[in-house]
C-alpha atoms as a PDB file:
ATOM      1  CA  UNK A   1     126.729  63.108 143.502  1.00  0.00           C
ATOM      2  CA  UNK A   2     123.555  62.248 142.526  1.00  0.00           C
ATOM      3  CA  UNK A   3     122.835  61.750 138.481  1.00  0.00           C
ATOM      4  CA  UNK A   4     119.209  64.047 139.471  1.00  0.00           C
ATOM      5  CA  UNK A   5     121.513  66.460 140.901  1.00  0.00           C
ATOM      6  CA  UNK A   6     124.040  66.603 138.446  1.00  0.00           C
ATOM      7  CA  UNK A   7     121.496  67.222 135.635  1.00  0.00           C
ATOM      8  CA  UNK A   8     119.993  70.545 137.801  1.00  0.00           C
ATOM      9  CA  UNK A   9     123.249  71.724 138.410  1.00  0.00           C
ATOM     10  CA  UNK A  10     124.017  71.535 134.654  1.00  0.00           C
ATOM     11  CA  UNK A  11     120.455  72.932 133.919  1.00  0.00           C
ATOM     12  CA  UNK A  12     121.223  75.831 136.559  1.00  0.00           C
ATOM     13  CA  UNK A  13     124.760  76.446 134.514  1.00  0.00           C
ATOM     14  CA  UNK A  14     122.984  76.527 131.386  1.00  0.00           C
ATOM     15  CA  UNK A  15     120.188  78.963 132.588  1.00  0.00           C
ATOM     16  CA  UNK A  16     123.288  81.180 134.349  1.00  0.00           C
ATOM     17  CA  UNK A  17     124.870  81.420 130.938  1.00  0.00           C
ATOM     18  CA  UNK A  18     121.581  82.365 129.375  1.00  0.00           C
ATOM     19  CA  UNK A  19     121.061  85.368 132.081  1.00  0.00           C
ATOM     20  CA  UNK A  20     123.985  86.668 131.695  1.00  0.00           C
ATOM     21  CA  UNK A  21     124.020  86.744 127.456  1.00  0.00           C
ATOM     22  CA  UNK A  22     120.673  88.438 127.893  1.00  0.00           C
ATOM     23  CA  UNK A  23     120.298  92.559 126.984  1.00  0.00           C
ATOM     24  CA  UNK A  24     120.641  94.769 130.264  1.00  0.00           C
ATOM     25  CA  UNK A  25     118.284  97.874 129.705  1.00  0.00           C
ATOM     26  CA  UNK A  26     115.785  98.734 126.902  1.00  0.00           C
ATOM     27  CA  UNK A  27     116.735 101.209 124.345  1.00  0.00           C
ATOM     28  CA  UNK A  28     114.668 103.555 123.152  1.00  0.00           C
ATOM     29  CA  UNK A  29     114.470 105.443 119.822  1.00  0.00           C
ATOM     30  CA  UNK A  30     112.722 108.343 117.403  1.00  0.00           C
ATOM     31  CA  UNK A  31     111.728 108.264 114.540  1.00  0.00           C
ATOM     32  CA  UNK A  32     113.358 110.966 112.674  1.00  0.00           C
ATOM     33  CA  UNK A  33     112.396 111.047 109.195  1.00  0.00           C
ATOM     34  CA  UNK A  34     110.855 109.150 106.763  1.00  0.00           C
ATOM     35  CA  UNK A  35     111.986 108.970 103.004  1.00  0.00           C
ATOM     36  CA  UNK A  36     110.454 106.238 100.200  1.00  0.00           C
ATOM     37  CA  UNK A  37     110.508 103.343 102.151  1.00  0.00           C
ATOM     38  CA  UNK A  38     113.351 103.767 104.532  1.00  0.00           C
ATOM     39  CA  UNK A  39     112.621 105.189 108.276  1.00  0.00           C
ATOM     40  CA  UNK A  40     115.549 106.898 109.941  1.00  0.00           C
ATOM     41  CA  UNK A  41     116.195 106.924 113.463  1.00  0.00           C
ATOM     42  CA  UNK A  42     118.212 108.254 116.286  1.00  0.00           C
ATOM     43  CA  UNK A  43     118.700 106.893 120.028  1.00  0.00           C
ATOM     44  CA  UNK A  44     119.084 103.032 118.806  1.00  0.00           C
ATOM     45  CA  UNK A  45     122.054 101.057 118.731  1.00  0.00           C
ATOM     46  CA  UNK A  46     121.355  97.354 117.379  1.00  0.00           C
ATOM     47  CA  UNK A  47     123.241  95.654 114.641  1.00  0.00           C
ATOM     48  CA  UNK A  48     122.705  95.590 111.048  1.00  0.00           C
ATOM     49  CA  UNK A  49     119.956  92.598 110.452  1.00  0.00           C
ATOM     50  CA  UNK A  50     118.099  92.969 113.412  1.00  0.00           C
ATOM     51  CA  UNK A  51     114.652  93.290 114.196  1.00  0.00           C
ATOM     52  CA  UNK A  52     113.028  96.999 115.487  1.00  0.00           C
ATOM     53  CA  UNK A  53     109.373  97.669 116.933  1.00  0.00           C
ATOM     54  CA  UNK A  54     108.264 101.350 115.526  1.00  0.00           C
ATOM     55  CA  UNK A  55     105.276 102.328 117.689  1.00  0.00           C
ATOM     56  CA  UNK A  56     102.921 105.271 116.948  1.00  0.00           C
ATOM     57  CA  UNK A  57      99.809 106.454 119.118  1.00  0.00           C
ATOM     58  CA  UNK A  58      96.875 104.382 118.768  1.00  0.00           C
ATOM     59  CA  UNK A  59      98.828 102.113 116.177  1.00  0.00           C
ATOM     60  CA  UNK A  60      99.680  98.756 115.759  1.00  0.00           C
ATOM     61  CA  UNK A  61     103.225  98.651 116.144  1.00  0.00           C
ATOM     62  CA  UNK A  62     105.129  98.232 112.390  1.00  0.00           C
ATOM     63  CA  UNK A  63     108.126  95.741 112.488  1.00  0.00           C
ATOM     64  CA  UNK A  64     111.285  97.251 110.808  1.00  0.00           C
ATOM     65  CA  UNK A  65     114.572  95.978 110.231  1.00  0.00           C
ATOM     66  CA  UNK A  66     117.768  97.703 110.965  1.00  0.00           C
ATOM     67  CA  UNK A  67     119.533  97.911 107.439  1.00  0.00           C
ATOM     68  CA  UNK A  68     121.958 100.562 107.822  1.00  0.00           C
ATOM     69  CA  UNK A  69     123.613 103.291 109.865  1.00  0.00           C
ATOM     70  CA  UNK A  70     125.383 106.448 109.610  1.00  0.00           C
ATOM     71  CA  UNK A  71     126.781 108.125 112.775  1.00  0.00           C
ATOM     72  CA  UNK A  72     123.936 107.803 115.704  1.00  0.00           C
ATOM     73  CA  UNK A  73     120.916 107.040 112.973  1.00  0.00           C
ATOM     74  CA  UNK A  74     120.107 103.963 112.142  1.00  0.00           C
ATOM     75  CA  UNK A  75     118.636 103.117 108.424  1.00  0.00           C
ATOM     76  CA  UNK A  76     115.490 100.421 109.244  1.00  0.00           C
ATOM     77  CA  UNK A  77     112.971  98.872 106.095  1.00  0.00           C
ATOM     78  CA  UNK A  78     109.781  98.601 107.551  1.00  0.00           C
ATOM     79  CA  UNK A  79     108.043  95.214 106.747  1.00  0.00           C
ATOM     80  CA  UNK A  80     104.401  96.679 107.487  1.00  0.00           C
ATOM     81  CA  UNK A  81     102.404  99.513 105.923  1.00  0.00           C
ATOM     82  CA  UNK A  82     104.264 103.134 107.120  1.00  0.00           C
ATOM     83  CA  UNK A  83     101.184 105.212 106.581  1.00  0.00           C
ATOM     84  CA  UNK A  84     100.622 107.303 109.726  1.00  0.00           C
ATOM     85  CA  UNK A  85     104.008 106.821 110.926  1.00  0.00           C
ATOM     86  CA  UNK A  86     105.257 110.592 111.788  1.00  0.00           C
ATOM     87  CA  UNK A  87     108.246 112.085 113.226  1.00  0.00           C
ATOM     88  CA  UNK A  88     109.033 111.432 117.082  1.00  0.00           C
ATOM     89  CA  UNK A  89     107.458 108.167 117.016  1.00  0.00           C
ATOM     90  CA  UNK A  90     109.345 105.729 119.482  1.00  0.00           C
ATOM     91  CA  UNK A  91     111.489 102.912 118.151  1.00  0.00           C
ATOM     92  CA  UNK A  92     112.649 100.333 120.467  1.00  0.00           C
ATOM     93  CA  UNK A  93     114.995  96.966 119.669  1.00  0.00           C
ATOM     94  CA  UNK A  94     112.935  93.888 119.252  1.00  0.00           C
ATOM     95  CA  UNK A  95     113.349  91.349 122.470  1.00  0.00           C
ATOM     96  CA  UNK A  96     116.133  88.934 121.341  1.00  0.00           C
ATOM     97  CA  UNK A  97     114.721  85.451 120.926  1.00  0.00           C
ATOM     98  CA  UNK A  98     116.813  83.400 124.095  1.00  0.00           C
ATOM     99  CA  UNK A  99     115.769  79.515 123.643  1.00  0.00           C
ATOM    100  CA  UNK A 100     115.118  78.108 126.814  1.00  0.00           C
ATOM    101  CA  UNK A 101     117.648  75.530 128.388  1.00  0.00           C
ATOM    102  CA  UNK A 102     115.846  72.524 129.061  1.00  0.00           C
ATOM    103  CA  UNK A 103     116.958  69.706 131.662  1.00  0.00           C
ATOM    104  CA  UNK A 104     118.983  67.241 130.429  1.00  0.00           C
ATOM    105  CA  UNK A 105     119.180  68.671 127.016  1.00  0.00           C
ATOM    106  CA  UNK A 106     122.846  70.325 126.145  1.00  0.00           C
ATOM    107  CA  UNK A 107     123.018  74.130 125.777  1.00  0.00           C
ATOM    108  CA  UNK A 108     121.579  74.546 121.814  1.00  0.00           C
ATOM    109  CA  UNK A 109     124.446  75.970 119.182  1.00  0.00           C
ATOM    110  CA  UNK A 110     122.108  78.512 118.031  1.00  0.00           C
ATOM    111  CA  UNK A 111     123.940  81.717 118.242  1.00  0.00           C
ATOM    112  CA  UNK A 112     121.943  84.544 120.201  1.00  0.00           C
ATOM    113  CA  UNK A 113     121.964  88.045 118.458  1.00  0.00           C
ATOM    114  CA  UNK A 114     119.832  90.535 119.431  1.00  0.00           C
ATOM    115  CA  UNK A 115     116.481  90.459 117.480  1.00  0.00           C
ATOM    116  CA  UNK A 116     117.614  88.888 114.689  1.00  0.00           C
ATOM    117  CA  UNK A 117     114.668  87.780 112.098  1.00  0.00           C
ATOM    118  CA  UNK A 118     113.691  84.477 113.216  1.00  0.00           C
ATOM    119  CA  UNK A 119     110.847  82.565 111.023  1.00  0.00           C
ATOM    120  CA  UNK A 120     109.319  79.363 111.577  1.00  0.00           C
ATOM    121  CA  UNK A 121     109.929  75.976 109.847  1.00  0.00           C
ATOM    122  CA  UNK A 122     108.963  72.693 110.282  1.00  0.00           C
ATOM    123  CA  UNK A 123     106.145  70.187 109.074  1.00  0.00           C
ATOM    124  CA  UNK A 124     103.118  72.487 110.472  1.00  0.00           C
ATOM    125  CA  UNK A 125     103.726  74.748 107.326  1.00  0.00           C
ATOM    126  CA  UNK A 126     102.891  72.426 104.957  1.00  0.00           C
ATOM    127  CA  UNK A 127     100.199  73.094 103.169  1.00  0.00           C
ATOM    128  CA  UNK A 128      99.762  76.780 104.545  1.00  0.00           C
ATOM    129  CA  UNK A 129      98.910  79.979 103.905  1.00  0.00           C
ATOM    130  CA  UNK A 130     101.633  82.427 105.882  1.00  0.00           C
ATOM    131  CA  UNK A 131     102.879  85.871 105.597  1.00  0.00           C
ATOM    132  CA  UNK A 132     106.301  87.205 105.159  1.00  0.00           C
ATOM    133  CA  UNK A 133     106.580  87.049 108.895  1.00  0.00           C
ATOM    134  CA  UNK A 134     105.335  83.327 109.459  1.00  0.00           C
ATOM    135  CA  UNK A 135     101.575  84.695 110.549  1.00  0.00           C
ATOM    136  CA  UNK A 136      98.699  82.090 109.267  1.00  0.00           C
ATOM    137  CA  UNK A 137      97.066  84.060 106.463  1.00  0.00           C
ATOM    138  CA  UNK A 138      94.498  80.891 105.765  1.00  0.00           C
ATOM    139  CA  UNK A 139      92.225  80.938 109.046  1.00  0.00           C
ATOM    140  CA  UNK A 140      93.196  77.608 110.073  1.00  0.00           C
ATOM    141  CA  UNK A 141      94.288  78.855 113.081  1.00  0.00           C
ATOM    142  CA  UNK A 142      98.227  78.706 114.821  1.00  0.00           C
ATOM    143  CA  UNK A 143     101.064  76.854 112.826  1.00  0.00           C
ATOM    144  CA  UNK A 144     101.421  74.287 115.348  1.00  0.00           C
ATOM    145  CA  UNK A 145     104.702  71.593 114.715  1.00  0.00           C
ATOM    146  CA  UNK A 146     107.268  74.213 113.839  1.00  0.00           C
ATOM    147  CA  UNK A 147     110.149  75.803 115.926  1.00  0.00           C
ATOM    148  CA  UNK A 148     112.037  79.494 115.499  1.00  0.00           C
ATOM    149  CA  UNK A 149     114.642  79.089 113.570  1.00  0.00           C
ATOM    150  CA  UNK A 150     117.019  82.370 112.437  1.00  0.00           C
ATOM    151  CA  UNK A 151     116.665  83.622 108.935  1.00  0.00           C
ATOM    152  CA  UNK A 152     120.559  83.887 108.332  1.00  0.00           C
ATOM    153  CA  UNK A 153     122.366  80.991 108.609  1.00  0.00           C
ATOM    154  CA  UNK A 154     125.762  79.583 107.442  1.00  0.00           C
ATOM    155  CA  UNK A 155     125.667  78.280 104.360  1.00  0.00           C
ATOM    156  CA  UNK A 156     125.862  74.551 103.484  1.00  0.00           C
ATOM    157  CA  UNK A 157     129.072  73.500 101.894  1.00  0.00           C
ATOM    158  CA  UNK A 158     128.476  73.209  97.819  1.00  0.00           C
ATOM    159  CA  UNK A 159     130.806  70.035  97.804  1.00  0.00           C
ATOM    160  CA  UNK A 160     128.882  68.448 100.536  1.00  0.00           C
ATOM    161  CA  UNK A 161     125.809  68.485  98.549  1.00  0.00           C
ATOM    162  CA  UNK A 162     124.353  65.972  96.496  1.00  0.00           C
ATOM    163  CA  UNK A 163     124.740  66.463  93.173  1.00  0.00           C
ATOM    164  CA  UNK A 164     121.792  67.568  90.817  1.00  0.00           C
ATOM    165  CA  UNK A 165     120.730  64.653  88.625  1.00  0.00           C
ATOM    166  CA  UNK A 166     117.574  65.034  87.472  1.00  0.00           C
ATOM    167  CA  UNK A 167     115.338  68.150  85.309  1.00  0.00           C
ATOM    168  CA  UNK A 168     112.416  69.552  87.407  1.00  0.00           C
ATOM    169  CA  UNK A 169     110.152  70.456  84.783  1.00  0.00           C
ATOM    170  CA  UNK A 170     108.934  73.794  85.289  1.00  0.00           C
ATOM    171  CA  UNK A 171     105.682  73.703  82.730  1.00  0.00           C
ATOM    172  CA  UNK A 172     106.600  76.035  80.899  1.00  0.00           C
ATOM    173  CA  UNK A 173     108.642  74.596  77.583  1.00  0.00           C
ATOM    174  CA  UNK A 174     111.119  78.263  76.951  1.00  0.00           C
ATOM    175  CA  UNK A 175     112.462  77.913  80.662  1.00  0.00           C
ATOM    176  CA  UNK A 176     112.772  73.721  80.185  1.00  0.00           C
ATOM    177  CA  UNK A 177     114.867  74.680  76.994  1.00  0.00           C
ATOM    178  CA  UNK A 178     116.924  77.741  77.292  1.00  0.00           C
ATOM    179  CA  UNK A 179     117.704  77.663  81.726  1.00  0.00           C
ATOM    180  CA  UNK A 180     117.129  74.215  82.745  1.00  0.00           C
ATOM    181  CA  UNK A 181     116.008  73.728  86.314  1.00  0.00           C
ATOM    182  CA  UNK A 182     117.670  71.372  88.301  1.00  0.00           C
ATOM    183  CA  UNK A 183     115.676  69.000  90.946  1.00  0.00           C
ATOM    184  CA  UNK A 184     117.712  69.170  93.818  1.00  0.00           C
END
């Protein structure tokens, strides 16, 4: 066989593995009540951590994480402004982020969950202005030179870290003194 066809057969696999990880049918919710800050809804089932679209007539939809459940309603914070949200207003999973298998690249370890909060990172944000979700807030246009990159991740090892050996001075001479900062 062929090295040419041996790469599109793996690609093929890969893409085959991707389908069939991928959500069947769209869910959708309402928007049952609506108490301080926390929206309550019935007709969703998503995980705790993941990311919901709450849409409203002639609205912009308002992103909302799932942070809680009890029964068939699911607890979600809203990360946008709630004002002129009302009762019955649809709520429907945001689309899992699926990375695209490329050819000759090996399937990626990121682990797929369904809408999880995914923010960018990489050199492009350097020097930027962005909101909590990643947006450009500076009119400099798109963050170019980043990649998604899920918000919760495992944890690095404390022993495999290097160890903190020098003071970042913080400017101001109470916090140098009395809870040193580390550089590190």
């Amino acid at each position: 066989m062929s090295p040419e066809r041996a790469a599109w057969q793996r690609y093929m696999a890969d893409a085959r593995a991707r389908v069939e990880r991928a959500p069947g049918l769209e869910v959708h919710g309402t928007l049952t009540r609506l108490a301080g800050l926390v929206l309550e809804a019935t007709g969703i089932r998503t995980p705790v951590g993941s990311q919901c679209l709450v849409h409203q007539a002639h609205q912009s939809p308002v992103l909302a994480e799932v942070v809680g459940f009890s029964g068939d309603r699911a607890f979600l914070m809203p990360a946008g402004d709630v004002h002129g949200l009302s009762s019955g207003a649809g709520v429907v999973p945001a689309a899992p982020y699926v990375p695209l298998p490329r050819l000759g690249e090996p399937e990626h370890d990121v682990a797929i969950s369904i809408g999880a909060l995914r923010l960018p990172l990489g050199a492009g944000l350097l020097g930027r202005v962005v909101d909590p979700q990643g947006r450009p807030m500076d009119h400099q246009g798109p963050v170019t030179d980043v990649k998604a990159e899920p918000m919760d991740r495992r944890p690095i090892n404390a022993m495999d870290r290097d160890p903190v050996r020098e003071p970042l001075d913080t400017g101001v001479r109470a916090i140098n003194a009395l809870l040193t900062v580390g550089r590190g």
